[in-house]
Protein backbone atom coordinates (compact mmCIF):
# COMPACT_ATOMS: atom_id res chain seq x y z
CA UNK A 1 0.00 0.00 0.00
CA UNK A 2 1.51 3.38 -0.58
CA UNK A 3 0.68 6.11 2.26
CA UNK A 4 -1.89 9.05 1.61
CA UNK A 5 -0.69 12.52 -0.27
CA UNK A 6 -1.40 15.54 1.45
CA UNK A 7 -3.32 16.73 4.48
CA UNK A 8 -5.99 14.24 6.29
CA UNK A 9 -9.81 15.68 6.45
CA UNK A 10 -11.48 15.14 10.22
CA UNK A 11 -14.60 16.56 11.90
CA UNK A 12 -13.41 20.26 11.93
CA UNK A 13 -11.54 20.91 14.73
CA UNK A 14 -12.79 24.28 15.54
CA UNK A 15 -16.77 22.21 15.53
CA UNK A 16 -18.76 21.54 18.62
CA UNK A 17 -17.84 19.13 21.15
CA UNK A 18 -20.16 16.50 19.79
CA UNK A 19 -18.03 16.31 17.03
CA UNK A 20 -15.22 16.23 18.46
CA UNK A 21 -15.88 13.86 20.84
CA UNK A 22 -17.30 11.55 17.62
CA UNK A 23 -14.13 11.96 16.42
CA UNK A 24 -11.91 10.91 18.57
CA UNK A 25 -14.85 7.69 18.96
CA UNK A 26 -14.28 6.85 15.66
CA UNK A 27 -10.16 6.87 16.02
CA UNK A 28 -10.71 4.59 19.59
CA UNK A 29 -12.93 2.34 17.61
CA UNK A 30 -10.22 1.35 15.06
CA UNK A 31 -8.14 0.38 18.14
CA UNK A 32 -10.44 -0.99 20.24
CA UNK A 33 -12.49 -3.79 18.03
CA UNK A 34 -11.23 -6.51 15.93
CA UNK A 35 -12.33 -5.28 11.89
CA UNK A 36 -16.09 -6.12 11.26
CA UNK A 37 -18.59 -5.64 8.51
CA UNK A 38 -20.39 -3.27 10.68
CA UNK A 39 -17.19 -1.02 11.49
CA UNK A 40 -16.25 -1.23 7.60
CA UNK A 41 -19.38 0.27 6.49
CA UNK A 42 -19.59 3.04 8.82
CA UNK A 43 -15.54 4.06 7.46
CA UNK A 44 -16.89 3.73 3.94
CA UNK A 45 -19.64 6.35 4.64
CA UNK A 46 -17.81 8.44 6.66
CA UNK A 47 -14.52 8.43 3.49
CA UNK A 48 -17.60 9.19 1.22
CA UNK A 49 -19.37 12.11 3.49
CA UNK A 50 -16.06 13.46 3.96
CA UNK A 51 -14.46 13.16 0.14
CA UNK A 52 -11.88 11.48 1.50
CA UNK A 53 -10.83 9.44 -1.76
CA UNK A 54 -7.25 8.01 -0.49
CA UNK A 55 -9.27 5.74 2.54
CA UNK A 56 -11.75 4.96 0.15
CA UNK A 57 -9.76 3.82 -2.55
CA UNK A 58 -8.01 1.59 0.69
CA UNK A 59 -11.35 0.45 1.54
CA UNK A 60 -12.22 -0.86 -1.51
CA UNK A 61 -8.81 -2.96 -2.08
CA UNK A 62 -8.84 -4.33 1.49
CA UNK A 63 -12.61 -5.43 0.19
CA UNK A 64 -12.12 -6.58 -2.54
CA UNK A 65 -8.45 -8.65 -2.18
CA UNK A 66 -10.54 -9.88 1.04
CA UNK A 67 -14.22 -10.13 1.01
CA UNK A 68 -14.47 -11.60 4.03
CA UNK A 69 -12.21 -9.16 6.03
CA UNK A 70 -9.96 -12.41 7.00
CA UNK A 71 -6.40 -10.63 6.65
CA UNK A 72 -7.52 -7.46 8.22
CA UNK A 73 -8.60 -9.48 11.71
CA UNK A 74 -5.38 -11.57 11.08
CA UNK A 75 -3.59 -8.04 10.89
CA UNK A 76 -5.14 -6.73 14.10
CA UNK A 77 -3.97 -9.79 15.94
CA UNK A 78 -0.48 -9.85 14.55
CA UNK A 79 -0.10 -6.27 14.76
CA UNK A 80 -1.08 -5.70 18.31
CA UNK A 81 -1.20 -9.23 20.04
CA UNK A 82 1.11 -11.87 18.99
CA UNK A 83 4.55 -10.74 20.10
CA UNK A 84 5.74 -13.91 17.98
CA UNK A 85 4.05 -12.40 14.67
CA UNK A 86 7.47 -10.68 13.51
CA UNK A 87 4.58 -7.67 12.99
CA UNK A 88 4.01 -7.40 16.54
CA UNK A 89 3.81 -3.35 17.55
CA UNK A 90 2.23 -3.08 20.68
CA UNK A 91 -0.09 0.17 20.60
CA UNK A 92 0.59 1.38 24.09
CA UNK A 93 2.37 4.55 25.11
CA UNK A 94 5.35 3.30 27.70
CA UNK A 95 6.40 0.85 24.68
CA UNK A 96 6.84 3.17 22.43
CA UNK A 97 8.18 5.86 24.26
CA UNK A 98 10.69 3.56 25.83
CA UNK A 99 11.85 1.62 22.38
CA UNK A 100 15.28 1.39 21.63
CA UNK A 101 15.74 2.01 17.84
CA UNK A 102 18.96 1.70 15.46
CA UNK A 103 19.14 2.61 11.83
CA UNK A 104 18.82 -0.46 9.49
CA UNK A 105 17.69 -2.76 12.61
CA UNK A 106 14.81 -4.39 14.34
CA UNK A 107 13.49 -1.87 17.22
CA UNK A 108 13.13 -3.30 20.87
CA UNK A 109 10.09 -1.81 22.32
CA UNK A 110 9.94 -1.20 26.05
CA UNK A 111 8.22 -2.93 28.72
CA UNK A 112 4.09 -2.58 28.83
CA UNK A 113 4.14 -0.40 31.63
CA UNK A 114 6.33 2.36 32.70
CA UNK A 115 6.25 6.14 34.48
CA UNK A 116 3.82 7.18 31.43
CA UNK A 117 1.16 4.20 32.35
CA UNK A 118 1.13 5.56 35.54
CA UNK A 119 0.20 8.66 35.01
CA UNK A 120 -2.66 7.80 32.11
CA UNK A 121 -3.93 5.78 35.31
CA UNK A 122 -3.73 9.09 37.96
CA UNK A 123 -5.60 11.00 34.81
CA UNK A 124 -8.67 8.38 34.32
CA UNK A 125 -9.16 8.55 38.18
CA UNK A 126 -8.86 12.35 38.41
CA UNK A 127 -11.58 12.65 35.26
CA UNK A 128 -13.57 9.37 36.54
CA UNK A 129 -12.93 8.37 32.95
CA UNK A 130 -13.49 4.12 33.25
CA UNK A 131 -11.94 2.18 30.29
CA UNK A 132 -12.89 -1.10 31.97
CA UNK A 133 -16.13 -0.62 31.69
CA UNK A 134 -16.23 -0.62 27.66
CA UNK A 135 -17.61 -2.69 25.24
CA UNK A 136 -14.22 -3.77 23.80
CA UNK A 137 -12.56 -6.42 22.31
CA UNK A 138 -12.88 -9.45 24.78
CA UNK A 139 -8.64 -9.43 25.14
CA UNK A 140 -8.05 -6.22 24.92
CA UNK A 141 -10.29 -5.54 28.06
CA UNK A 142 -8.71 -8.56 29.77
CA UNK A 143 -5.14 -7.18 29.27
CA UNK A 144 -6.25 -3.87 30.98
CA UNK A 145 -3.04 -1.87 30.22
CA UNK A 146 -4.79 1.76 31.17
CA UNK A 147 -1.88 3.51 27.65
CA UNK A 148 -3.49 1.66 24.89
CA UNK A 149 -3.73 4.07 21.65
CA UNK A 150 -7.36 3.24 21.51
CA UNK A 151 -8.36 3.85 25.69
CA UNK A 152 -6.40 7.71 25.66
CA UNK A 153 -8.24 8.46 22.20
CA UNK A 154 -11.70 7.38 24.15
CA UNK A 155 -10.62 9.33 27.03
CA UNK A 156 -10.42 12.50 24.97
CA UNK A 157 -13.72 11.80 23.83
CA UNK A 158 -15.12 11.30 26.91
CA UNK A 159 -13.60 14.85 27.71
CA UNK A 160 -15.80 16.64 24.92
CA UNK A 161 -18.91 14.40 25.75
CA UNK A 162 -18.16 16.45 29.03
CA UNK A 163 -17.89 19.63 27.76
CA UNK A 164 -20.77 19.33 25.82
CA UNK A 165 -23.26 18.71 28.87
CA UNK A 166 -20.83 21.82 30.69
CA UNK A 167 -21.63 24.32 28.02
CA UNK A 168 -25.07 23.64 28.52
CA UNK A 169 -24.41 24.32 32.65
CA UNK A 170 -22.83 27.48 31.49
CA UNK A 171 -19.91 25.71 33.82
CA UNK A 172 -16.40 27.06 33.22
CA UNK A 173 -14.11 24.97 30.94
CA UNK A 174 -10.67 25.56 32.30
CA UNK A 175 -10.41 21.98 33.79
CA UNK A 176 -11.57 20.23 31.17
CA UNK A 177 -9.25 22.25 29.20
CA UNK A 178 -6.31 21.46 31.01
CA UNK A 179 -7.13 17.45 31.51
CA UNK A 180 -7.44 17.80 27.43
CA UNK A 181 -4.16 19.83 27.04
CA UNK A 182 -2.16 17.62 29.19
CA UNK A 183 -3.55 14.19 27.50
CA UNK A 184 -2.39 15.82 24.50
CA UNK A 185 0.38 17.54 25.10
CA UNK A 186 2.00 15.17 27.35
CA UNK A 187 0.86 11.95 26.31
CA UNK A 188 -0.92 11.05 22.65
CA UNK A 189 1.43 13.81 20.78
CA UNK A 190 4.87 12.43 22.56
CA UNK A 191 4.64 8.93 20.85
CA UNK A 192 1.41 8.62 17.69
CA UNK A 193 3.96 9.68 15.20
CA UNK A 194 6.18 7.34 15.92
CA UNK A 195 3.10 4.35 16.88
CA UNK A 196 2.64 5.46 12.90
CA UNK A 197 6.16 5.06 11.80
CA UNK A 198 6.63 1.63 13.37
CA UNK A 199 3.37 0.45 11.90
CA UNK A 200 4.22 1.68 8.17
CA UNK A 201 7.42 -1.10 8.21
CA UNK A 202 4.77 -3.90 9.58
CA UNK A 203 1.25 -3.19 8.96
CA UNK A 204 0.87 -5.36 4.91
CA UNK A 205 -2.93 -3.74 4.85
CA UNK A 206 -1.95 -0.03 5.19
CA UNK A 207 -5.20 0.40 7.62
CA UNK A 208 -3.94 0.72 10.82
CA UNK A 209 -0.96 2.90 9.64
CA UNK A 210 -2.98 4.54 8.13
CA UNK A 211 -5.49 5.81 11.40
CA UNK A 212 -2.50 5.98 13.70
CA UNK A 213 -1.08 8.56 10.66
CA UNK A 214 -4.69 10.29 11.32
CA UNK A 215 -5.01 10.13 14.89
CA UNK A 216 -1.91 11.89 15.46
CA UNK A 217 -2.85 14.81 13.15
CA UNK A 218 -5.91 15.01 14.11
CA UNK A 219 -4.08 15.28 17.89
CA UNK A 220 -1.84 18.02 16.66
CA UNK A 221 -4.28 19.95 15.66
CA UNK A 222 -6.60 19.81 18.11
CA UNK A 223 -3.59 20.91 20.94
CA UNK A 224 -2.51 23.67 18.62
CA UNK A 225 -6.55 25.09 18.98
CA UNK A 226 -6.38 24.30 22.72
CA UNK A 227 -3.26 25.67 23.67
CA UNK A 228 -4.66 29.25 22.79
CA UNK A 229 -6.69 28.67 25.74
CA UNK A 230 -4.51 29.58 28.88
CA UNK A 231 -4.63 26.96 32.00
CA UNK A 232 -6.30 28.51 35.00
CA UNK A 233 -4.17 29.13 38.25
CA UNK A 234 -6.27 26.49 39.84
CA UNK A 235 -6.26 23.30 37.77
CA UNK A 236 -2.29 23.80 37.11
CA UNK A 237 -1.96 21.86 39.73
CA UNK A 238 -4.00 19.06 39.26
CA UNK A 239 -5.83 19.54 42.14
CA UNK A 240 -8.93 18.89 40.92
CA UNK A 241 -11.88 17.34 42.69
CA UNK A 242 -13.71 14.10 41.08
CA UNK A 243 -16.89 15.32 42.50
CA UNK A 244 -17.22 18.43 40.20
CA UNK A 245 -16.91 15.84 36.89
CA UNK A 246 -19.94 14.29 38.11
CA UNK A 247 -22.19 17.27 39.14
């Protein structure tokens, strides 16, 4: 597969928090669940609503070199479950922040958890965000490693499903705001671009290269918007109650 020419189209960026937050859903999704009919229709209408002709034109190979979307699961395992694959990439933040890479050789990721797994843990319990609680991929759910691509994505969304019932509260932003910078900032844009580059030497389909490739624009942009918005003296901290998420 060759990779997409020029910019990526998402839900503007600048939209309401619904779409935002259905964003970020639909980038979790790809992460989260094994390939099905079901999710492969709702990309193909989404590529078509949104003219975006390089995923479509994917979309139809991956259809029609495999009708019954057989490679594309076997990808997904191989990809992100079967160390032994020789495709294996493991889609979690403290791995691929921590890999060891040298030109012309094999990379050696880092271990599963580490100081950044930690802290994606202290930020679902500050937000009450609860990935356990998904309807996920059976293994994925059972391996409950808090820095997969797929659970900080669905975080974020949770964040502007938030927002959305504050600006109807008239409530002010600034913590959400921050929790969304520092995800961001700190987390999703630190290692995406390279969760995309290690995919692009292992992923034969081109599918999930090419949604990490969006996901991590679609990241950058949405902290360049967001860091216009300065944090308030009292969340810089991180002191922030759990009770005011769930007033």
């Amino acid at each position: 597969m060759t990779t997409p020419k020029g910019g990526i189209n998402m839900p503007e960026i600048e939209g309401s928090a619904r779409e935002r937050a259905l964003g970020y859903e639909l980038l979790a999704s790809i992460f989260l669940n094994e390939p099905t009919w079901e999710q492969f229709r709702v990309l193909k209408k989404w590529a078509a609503d949104l003219e975006e002709s390089w995923l479509e034109e994917l979309l139809r190979e991956i259809e029609e070199g495999d009708p019954e979307l057989e490679e594309l699961q076997q990808t997904y395992y191989d990809l992100f479950f079967v160390p032994v694959s020789g495709r294996f990439v493991p889609p979690f933040e403290a791995a691929i922040r921590g890999a060891r890479r040298q030109k012309g050789g094999k990379t050696k990721f880092g271990g599963f958890w580490g100081d950044s797994t930690l802290q994606i843990s202290h930020i679902y319990q500050q937000i009450g965000f609860e990935p356990e609680k998904m309807m996920i991929f059976q293994p994925l759910k059972e391996m409950n490693i808090p820095d997969q691509i797929g659970f900080e994505l669905a975080a974020l969304a949770y964040l502007c499903q938030t927002e959305e019932s504050w600006q109807k509260a008239k409530k002010d932003m600034g913590a959400l705001h921050h929790w969304q910078k520092v995800l961001l900032e700190e987390h999703l844009n630190q290692w995406l671009p390279q969760l995309r580059e290690e995919l692009a030497g292992a992923d034969p389909t081109g599918f999930y290269t090419y949604f990490a490739g969006l996901a991590a624009e679609f990241c950058r942009e949405e902290a360049r918007i967001l860091t216009g918005s300065p944090i308030p003296e009292s969340t810089s901290n991180e002191n922030i109650e759990r009770e005011e998420w769930q007033s």
